[in-house]
C-alpha atoms as a PDB file:
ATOM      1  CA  UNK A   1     -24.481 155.368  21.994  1.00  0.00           C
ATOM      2  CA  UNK A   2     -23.814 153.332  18.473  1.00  0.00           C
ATOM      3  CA  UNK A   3     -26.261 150.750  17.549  1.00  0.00           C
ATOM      4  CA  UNK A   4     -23.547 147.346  16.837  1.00  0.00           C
ATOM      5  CA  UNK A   5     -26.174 145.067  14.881  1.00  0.00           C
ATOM      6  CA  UNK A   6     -24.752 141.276  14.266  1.00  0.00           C
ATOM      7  CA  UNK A   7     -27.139 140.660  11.847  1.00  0.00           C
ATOM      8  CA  UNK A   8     -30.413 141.033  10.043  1.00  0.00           C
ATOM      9  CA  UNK A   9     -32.550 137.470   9.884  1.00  0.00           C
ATOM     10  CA  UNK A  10     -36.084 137.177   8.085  1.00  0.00           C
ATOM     11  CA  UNK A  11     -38.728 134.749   8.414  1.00  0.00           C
ATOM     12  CA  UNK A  12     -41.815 134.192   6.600  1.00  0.00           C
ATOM     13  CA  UNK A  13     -44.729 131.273   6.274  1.00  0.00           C
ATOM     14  CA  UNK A  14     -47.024 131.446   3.244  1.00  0.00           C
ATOM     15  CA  UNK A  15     -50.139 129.121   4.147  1.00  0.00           C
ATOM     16  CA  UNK A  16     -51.983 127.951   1.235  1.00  0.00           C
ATOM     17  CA  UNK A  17     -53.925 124.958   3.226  1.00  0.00           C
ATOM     18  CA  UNK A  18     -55.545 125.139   6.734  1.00  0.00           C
ATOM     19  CA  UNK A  19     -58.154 122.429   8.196  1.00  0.00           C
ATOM     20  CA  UNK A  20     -57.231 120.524   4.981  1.00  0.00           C
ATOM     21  CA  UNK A  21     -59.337 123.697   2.797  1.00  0.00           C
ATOM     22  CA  UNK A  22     -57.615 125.708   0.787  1.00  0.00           C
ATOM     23  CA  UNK A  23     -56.754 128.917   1.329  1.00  0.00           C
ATOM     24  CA  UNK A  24     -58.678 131.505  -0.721  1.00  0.00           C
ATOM     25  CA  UNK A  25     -56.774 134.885  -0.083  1.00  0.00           C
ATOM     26  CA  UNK A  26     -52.936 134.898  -0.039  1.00  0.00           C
ATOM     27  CA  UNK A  27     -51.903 134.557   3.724  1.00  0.00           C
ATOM     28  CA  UNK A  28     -47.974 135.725   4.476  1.00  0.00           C
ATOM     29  CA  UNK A  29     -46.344 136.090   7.678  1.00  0.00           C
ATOM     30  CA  UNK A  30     -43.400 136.712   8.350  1.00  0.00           C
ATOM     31  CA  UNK A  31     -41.071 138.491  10.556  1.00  0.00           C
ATOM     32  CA  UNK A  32     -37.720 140.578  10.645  1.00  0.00           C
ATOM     33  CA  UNK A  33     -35.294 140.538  13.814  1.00  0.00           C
ATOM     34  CA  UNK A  34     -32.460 142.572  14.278  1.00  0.00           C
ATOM     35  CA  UNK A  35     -29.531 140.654  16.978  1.00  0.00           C
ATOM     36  CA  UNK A  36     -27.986 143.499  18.498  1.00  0.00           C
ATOM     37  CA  UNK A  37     -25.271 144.244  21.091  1.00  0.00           C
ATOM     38  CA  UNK A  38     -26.781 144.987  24.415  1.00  0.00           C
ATOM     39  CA  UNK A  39     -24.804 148.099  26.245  1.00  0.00           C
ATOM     40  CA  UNK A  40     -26.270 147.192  29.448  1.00  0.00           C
ATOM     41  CA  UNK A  41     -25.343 143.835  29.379  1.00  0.00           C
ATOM     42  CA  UNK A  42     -23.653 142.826  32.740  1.00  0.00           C
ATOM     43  CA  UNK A  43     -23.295 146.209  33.809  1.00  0.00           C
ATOM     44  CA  UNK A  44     -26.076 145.549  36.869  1.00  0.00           C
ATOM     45  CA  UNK A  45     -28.582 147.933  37.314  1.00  0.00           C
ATOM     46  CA  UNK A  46     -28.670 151.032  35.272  1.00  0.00           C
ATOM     47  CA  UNK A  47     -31.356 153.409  36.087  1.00  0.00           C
ATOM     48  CA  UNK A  48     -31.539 155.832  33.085  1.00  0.00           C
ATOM     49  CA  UNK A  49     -32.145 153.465  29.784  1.00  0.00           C
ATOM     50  CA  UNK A  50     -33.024 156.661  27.237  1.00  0.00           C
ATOM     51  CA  UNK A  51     -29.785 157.063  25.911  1.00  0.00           C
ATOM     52  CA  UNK A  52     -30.089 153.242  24.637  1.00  0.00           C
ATOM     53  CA  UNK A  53     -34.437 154.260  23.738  1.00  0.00           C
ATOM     54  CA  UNK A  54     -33.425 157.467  21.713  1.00  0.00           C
ATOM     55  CA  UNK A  55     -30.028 156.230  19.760  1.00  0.00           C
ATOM     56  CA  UNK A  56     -31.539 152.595  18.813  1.00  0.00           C
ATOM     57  CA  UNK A  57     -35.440 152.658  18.897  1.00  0.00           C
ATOM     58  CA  UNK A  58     -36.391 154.833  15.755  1.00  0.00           C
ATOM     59  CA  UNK A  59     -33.919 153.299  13.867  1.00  0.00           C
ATOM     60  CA  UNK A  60     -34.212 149.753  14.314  1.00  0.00           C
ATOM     61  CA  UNK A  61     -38.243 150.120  13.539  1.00  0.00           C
ATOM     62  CA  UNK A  62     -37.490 152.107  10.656  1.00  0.00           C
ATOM     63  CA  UNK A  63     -35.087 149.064   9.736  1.00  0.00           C
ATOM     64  CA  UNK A  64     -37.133 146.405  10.339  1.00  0.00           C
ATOM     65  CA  UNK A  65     -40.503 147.876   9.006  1.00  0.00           C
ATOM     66  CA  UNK A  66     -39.189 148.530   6.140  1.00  0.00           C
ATOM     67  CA  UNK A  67     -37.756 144.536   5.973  1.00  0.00           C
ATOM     68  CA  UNK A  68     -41.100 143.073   6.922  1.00  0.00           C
ATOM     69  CA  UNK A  69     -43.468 144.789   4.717  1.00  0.00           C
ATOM     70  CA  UNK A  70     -41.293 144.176   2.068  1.00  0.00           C
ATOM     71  CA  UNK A  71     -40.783 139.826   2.827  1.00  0.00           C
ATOM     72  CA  UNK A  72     -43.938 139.799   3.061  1.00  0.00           C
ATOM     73  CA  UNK A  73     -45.732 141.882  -0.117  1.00  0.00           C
ATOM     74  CA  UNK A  74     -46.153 144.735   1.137  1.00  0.00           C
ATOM     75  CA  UNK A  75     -50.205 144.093   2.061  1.00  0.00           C
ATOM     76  CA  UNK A  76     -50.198 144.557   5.755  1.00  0.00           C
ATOM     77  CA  UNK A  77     -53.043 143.877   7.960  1.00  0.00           C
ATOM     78  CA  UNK A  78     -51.612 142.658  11.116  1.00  0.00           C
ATOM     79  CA  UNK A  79     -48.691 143.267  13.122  1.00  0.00           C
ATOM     80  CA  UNK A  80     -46.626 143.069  16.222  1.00  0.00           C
ATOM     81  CA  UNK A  81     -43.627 143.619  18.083  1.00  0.00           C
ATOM     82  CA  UNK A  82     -41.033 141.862  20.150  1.00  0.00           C
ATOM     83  CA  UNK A  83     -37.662 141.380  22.177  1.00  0.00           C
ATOM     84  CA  UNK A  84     -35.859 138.536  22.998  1.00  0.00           C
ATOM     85  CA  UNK A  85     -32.729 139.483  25.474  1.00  0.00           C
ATOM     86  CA  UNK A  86     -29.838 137.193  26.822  1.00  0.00           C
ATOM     87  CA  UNK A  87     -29.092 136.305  29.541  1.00  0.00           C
ATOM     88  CA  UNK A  88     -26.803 139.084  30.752  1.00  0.00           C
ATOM     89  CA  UNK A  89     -29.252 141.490  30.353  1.00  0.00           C
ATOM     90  CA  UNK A  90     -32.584 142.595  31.873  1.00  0.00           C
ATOM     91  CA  UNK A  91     -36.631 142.110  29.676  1.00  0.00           C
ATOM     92  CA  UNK A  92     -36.402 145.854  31.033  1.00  0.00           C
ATOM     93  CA  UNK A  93     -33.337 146.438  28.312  1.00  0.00           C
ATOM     94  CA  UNK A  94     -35.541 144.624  24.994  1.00  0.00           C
ATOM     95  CA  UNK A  95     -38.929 146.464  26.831  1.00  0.00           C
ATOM     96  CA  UNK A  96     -37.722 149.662  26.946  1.00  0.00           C
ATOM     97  CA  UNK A  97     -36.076 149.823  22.772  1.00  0.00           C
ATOM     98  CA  UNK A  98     -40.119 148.401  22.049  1.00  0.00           C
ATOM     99  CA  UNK A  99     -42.353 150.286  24.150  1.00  0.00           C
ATOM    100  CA  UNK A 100     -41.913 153.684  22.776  1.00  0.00           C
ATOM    101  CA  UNK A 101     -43.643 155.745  20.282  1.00  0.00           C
ATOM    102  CA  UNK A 102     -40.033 155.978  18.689  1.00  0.00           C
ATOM    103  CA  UNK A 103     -40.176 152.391  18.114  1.00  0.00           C
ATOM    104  CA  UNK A 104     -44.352 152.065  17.366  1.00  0.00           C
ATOM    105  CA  UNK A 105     -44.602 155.261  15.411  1.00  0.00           C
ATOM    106  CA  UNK A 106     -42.594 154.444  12.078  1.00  0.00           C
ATOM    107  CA  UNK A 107     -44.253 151.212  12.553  1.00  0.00           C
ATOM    108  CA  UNK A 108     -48.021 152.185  12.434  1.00  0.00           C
ATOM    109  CA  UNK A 109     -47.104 155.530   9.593  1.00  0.00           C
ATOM    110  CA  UNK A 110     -45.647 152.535   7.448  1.00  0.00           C
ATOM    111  CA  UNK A 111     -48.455 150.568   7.266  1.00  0.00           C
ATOM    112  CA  UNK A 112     -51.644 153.077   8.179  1.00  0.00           C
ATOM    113  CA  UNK A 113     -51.689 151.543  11.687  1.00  0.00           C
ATOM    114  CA  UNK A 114     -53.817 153.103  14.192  1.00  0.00           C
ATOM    115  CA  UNK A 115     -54.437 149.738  16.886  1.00  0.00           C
ATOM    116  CA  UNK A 116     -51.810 149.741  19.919  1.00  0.00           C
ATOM    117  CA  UNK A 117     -48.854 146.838  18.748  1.00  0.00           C
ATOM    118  CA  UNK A 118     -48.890 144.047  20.305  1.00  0.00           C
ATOM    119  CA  UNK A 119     -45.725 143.064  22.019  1.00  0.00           C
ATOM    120  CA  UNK A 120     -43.926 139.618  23.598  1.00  0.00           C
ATOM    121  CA  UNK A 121     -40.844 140.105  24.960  1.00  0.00           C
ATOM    122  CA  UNK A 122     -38.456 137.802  27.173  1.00  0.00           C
ATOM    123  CA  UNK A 123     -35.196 136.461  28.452  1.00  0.00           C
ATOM    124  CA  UNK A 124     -33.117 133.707  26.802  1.00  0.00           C
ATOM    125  CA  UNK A 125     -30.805 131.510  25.541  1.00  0.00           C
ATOM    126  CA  UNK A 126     -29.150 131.060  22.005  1.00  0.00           C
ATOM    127  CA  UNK A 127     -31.997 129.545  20.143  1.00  0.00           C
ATOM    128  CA  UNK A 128     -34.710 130.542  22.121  1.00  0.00           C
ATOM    129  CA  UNK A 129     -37.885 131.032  20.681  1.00  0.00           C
ATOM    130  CA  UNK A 130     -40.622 133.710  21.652  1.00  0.00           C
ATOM    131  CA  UNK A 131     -44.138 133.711  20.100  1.00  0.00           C
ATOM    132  CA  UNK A 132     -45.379 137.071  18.691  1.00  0.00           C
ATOM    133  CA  UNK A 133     -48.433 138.310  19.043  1.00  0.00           C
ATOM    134  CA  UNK A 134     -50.531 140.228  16.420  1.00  0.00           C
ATOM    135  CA  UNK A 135     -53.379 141.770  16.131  1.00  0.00           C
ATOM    136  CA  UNK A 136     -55.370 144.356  13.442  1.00  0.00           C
ATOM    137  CA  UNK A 137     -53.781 147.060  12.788  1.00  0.00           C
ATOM    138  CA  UNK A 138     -56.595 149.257  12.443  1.00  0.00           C
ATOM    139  CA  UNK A 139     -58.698 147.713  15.250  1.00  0.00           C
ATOM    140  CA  UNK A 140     -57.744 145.168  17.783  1.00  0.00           C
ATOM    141  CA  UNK A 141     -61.099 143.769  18.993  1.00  0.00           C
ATOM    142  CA  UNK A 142     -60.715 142.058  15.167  1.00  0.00           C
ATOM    143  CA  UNK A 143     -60.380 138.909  16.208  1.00  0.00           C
ATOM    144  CA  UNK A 144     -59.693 137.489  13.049  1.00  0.00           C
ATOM    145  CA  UNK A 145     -56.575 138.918  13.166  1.00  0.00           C
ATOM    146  CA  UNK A 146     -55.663 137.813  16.492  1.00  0.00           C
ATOM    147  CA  UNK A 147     -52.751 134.914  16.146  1.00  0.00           C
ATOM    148  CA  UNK A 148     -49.238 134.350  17.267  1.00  0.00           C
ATOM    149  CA  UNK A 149     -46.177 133.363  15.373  1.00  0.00           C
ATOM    150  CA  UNK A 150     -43.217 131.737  16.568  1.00  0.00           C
ATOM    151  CA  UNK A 151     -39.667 132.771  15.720  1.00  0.00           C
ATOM    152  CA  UNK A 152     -36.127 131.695  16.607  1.00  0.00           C
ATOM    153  CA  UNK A 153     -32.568 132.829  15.718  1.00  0.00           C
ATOM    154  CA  UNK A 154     -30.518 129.465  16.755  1.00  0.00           C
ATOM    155  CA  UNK A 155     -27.394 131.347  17.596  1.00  0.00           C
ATOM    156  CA  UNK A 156     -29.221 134.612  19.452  1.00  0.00           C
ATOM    157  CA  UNK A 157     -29.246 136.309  21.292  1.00  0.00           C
ATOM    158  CA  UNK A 158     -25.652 135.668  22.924  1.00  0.00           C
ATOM    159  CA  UNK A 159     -25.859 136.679  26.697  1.00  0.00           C
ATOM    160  CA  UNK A 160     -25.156 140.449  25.894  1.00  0.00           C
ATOM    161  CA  UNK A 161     -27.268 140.358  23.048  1.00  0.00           C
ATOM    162  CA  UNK A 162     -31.045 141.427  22.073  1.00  0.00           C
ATOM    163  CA  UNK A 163     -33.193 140.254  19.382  1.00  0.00           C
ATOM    164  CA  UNK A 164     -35.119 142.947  18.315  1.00  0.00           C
ATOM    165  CA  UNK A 165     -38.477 141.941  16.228  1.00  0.00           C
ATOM    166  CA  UNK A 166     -41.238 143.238  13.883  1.00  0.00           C
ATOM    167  CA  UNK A 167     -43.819 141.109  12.361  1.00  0.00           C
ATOM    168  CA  UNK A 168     -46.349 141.500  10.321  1.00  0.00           C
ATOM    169  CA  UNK A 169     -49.305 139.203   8.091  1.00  0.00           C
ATOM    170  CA  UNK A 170     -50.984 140.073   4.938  1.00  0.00           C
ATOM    171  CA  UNK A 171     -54.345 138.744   6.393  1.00  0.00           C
ATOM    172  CA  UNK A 172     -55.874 137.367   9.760  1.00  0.00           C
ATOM    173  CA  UNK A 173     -56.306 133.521  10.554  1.00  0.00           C
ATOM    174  CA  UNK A 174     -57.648 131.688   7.586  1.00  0.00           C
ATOM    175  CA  UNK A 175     -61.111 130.735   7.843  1.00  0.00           C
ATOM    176  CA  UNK A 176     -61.924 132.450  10.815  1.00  0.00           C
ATOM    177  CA  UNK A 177     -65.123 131.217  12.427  1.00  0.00           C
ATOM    178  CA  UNK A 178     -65.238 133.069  15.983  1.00  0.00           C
ATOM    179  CA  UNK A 179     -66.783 135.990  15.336  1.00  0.00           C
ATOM    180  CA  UNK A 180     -66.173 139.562  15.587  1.00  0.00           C
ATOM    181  CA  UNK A 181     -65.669 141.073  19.113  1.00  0.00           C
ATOM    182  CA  UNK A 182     -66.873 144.438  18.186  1.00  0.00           C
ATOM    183  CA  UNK A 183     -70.106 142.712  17.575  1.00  0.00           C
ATOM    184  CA  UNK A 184     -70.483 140.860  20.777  1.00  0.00           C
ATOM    185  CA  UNK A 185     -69.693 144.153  22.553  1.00  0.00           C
ATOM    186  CA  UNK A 186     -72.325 145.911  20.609  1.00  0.00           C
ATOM    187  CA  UNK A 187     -75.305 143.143  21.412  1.00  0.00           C
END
């Protein structure tokens, strides 16, 4: 099965001011998206989906890793992972190219991940937006780190297209004030 990518888009925010304070760290997030043709795409239901898993998962995170560390500095702490399908296909089509360790792996040996990736994924229209979620990549329960980022191609994914996503931050919320789950758990 040949992986047909439309194109690459990138996305980043730099945040230098939050609650009207300065930022004190550098704080980049930012996120690379492959569009890609969908094979399944109006075909109906198609019970084996690991041709589609092993020909375009390892690739496209070894892709898009690579992107996103690099737009955003190369300092990752966070991270996550998404997949925004049209309308002609199924969430089980995006789900099943993200949810593998063939996707996850390259991602987490990239950036010394351990923590499980967060994920979004969805159905939609050209222009539709999905919000990522990401967490620590070392430990989850780090609830600085715990955030969501909203992305958007405006002409993808076309019906028989999917939007394939990493993202990834340099740092957690600025001026986190909630606490630290680990330590509630531990009282």
């Amino acid at each position: 099965m040949d992986l047909k990518i439309r194109k690459i888009v990138t996305y980043t925010e730099e945040i230098f001011i939050e609650g009207d304070k300065p930022v004190k760290e550098r704080c980049v997030i930012g996120a690379a998206m492959a569009v890609i043709k969908n094979p399944y795409a109006g075909r109906g239901f198609v019970e084996d989906l690991s041709p589609m898993i092993e020909a375009f998962s390892p690739k496209l995170s070894t892709l898009l890793v690579k992107k996103v560390v690099d737009l955003i500095g190369g300092e990752v702490e966070a991270y996550g992972k998404g997949a925004l399908v049209g309308t002609a296909g199924e969430i089980e089509h995006g789900s099943g190219i993200i949810h593998t360790r063939k996707f996850g792996n390259p991602f987490r040996d990239a950036v010394e991940g351990k923590s499980s990736l967060p994920s979004a994924e969805k159905r939609g229209v050209c222009g539709s937006s999905i919000d990522m979620a990401l967490k620590h990549k070392i430990d989850n329960k780090t609830r600085s780190h715990h955030m969501s980022f909203e992305v958007r191609i405006p002409d993808a994914p076309f019906p028989d297209e999917i939007v394939i996503i990493c993202a990834a931050s340099t740092k957690g919320r600025p001026h986190p004030r909630i606490g630290d789950l680990n330590k509630e758990l531990n009282q």
